[in-house]
C-alpha atoms as a PDB file:
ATOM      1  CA  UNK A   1       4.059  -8.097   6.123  1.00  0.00           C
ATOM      2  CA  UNK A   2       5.327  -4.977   3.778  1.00  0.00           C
ATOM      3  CA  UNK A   3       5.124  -1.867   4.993  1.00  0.00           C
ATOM      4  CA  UNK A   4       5.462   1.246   2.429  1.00  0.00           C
ATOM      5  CA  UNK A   5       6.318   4.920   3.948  1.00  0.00           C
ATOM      6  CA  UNK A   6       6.107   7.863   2.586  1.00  0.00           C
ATOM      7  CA  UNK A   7       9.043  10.731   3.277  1.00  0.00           C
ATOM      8  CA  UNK A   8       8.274  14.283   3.099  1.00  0.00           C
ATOM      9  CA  UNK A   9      10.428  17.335   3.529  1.00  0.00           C
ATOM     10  CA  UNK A  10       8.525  19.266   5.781  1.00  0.00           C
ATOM     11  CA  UNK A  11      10.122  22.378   4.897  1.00  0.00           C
ATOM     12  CA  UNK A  12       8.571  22.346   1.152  1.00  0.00           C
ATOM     13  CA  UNK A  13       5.430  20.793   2.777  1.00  0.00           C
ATOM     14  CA  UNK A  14       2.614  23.778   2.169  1.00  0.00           C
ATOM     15  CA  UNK A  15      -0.499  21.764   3.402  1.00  0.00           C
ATOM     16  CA  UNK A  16      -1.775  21.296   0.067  1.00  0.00           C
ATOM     17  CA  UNK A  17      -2.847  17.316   0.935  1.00  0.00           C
ATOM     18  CA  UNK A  18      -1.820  16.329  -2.359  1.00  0.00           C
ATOM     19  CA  UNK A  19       0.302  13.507  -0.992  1.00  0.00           C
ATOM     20  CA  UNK A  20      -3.425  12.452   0.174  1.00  0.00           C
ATOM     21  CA  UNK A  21      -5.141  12.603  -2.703  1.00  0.00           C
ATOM     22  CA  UNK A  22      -1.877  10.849  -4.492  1.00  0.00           C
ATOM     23  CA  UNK A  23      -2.105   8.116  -2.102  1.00  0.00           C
ATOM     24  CA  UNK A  24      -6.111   7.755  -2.411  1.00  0.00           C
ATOM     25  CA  UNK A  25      -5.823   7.653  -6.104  1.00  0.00           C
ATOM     26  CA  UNK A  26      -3.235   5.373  -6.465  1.00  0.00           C
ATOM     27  CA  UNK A  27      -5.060   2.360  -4.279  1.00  0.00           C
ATOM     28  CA  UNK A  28      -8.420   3.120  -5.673  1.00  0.00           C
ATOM     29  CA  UNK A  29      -9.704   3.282  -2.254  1.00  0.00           C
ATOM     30  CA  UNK A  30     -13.575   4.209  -2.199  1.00  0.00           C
ATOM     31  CA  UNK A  31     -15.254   7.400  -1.150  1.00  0.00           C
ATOM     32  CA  UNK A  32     -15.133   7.106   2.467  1.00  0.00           C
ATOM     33  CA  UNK A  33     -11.643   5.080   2.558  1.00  0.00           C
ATOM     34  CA  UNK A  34      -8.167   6.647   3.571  1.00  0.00           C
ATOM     35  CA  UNK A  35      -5.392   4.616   4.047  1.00  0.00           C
ATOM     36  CA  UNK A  36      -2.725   7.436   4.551  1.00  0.00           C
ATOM     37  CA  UNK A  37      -3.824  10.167   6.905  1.00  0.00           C
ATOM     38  CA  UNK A  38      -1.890  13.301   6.951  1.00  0.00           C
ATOM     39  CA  UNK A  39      -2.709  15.068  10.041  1.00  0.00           C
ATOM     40  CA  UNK A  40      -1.498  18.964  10.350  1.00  0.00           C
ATOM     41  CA  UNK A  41       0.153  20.192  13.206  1.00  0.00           C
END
């Protein structure tokens, strides 16, 4: 099974969720559907 990850620099990261939306947008998940999470700490 493939597995895809996504690498951030967390000292760039502002919280913006972009990466979020970016990942929602690309799959053309439905409203409701998220497939990455991004969970701030």
């Amino acid at each position: 099974m493939t597995r895809y990850v996504m690498a951030i620099d967390l000292r760039r990261c502002v919280g913006c969720q972009t990466c979020t939306a970016a990942c929602k947008n690309a799959n053309a998940t439905p409203p409701g559907v998220q497939w990455r999470r991004v969970l701030d700490i």
